[in-house]
Protein backbone atom coordinates (compact mmCIF):
# COMPACT_ATOMS: atom_id res chain seq x y z
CA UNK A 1 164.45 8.88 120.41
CA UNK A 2 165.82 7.74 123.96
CA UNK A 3 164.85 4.47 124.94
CA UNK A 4 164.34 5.70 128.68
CA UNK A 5 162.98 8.78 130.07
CA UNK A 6 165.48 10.64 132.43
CA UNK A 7 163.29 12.64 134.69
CA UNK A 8 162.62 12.39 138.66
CA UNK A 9 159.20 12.10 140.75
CA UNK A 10 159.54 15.15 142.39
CA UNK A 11 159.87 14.24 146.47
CA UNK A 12 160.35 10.29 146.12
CA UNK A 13 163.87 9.71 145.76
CA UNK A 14 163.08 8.12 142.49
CA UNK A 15 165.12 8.96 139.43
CA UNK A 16 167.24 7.57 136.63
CA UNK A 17 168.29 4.64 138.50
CA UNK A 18 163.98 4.14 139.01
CA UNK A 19 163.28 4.88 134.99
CA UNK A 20 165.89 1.96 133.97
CA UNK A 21 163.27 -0.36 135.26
CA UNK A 22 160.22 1.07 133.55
CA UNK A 23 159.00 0.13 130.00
CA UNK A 24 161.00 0.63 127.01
CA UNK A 25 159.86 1.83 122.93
CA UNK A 26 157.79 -0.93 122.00
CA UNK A 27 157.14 -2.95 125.06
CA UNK A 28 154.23 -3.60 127.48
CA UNK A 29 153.68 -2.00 130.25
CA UNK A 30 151.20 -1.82 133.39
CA UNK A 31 149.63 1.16 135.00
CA UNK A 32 150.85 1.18 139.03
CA UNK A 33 148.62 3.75 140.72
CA UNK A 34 144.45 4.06 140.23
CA UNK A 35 142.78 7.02 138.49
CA UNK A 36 145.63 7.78 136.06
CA UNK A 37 144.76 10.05 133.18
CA UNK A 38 145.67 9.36 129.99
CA UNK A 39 146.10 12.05 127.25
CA UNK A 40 145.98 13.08 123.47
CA UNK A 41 149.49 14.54 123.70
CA UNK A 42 152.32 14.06 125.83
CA UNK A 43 151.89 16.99 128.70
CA UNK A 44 149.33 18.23 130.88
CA UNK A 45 148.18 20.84 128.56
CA UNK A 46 146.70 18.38 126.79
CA UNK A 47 143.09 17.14 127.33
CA UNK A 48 142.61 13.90 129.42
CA UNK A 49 140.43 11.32 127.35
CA UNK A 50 140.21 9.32 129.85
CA UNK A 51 141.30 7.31 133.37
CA UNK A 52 142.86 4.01 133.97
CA UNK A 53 143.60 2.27 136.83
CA UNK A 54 146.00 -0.22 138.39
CA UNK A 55 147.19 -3.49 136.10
CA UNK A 56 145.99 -1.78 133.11
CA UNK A 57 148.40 -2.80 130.33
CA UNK A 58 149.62 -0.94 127.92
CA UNK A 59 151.47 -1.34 124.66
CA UNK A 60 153.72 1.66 124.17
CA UNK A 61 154.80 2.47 120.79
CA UNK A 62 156.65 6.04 121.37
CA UNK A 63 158.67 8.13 123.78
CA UNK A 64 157.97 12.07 124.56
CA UNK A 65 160.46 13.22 127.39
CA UNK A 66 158.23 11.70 130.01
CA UNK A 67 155.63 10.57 128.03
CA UNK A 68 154.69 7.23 126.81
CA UNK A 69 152.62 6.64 123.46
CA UNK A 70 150.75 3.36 123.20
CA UNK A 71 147.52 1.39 123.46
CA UNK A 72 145.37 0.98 126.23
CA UNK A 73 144.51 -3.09 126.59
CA UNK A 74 140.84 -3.26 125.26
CA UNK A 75 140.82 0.62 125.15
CA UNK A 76 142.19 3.70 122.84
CA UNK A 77 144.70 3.61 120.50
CA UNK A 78 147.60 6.51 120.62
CA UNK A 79 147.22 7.86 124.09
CA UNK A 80 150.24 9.29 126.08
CA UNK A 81 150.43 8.55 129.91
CA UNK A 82 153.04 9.71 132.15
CA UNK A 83 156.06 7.33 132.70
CA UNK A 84 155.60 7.61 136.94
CA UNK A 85 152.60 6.19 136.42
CA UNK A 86 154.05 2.70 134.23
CA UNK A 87 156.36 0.16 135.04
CA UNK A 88 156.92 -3.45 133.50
């Protein structure tokens, strides 16, 4: 398992250089934008449980590509949200 995600925000600019400063395996992060799905797998095709919104933390546990696995703060337990979506 990679300890950063290597993938770009289509349009932004953002890239590698933007991943080095988001969370790492077994850190906490925050949610940065409102409305943010998070999912039972790591990928769109799978279902959204749920939505989160800015400042939610989140304890992630596991790395998918672009996916984070962790706990929501006061919420589920083994979610995956997208790594555009987290930063420390």
């Amino acid at each position: 398992m990679s300890s950063t995600a290597s993938a770009s925000v289509p349009g932004t600019g953002e890239g590698p250089a933007r991943v080095q400063n988001i969370c790492v395996e077994q850190h906490t992060c925050f949610v940065t934008e409102n409305n943010v799905n998070f999912r039972s797998g790591p990928g769109t095709s799978y279902p959204s449980l749920g939505q989160v919104h800015r400042g939610q933390g989140f304890d992630v546990v596991e790395l998918s590509g672009d996916w984070f696995k962790g706990t929501l703060w006061g919420g589920p337990s083994n979610v995956w949200i997208h790594w555009a979506y987290l930063d420390m």
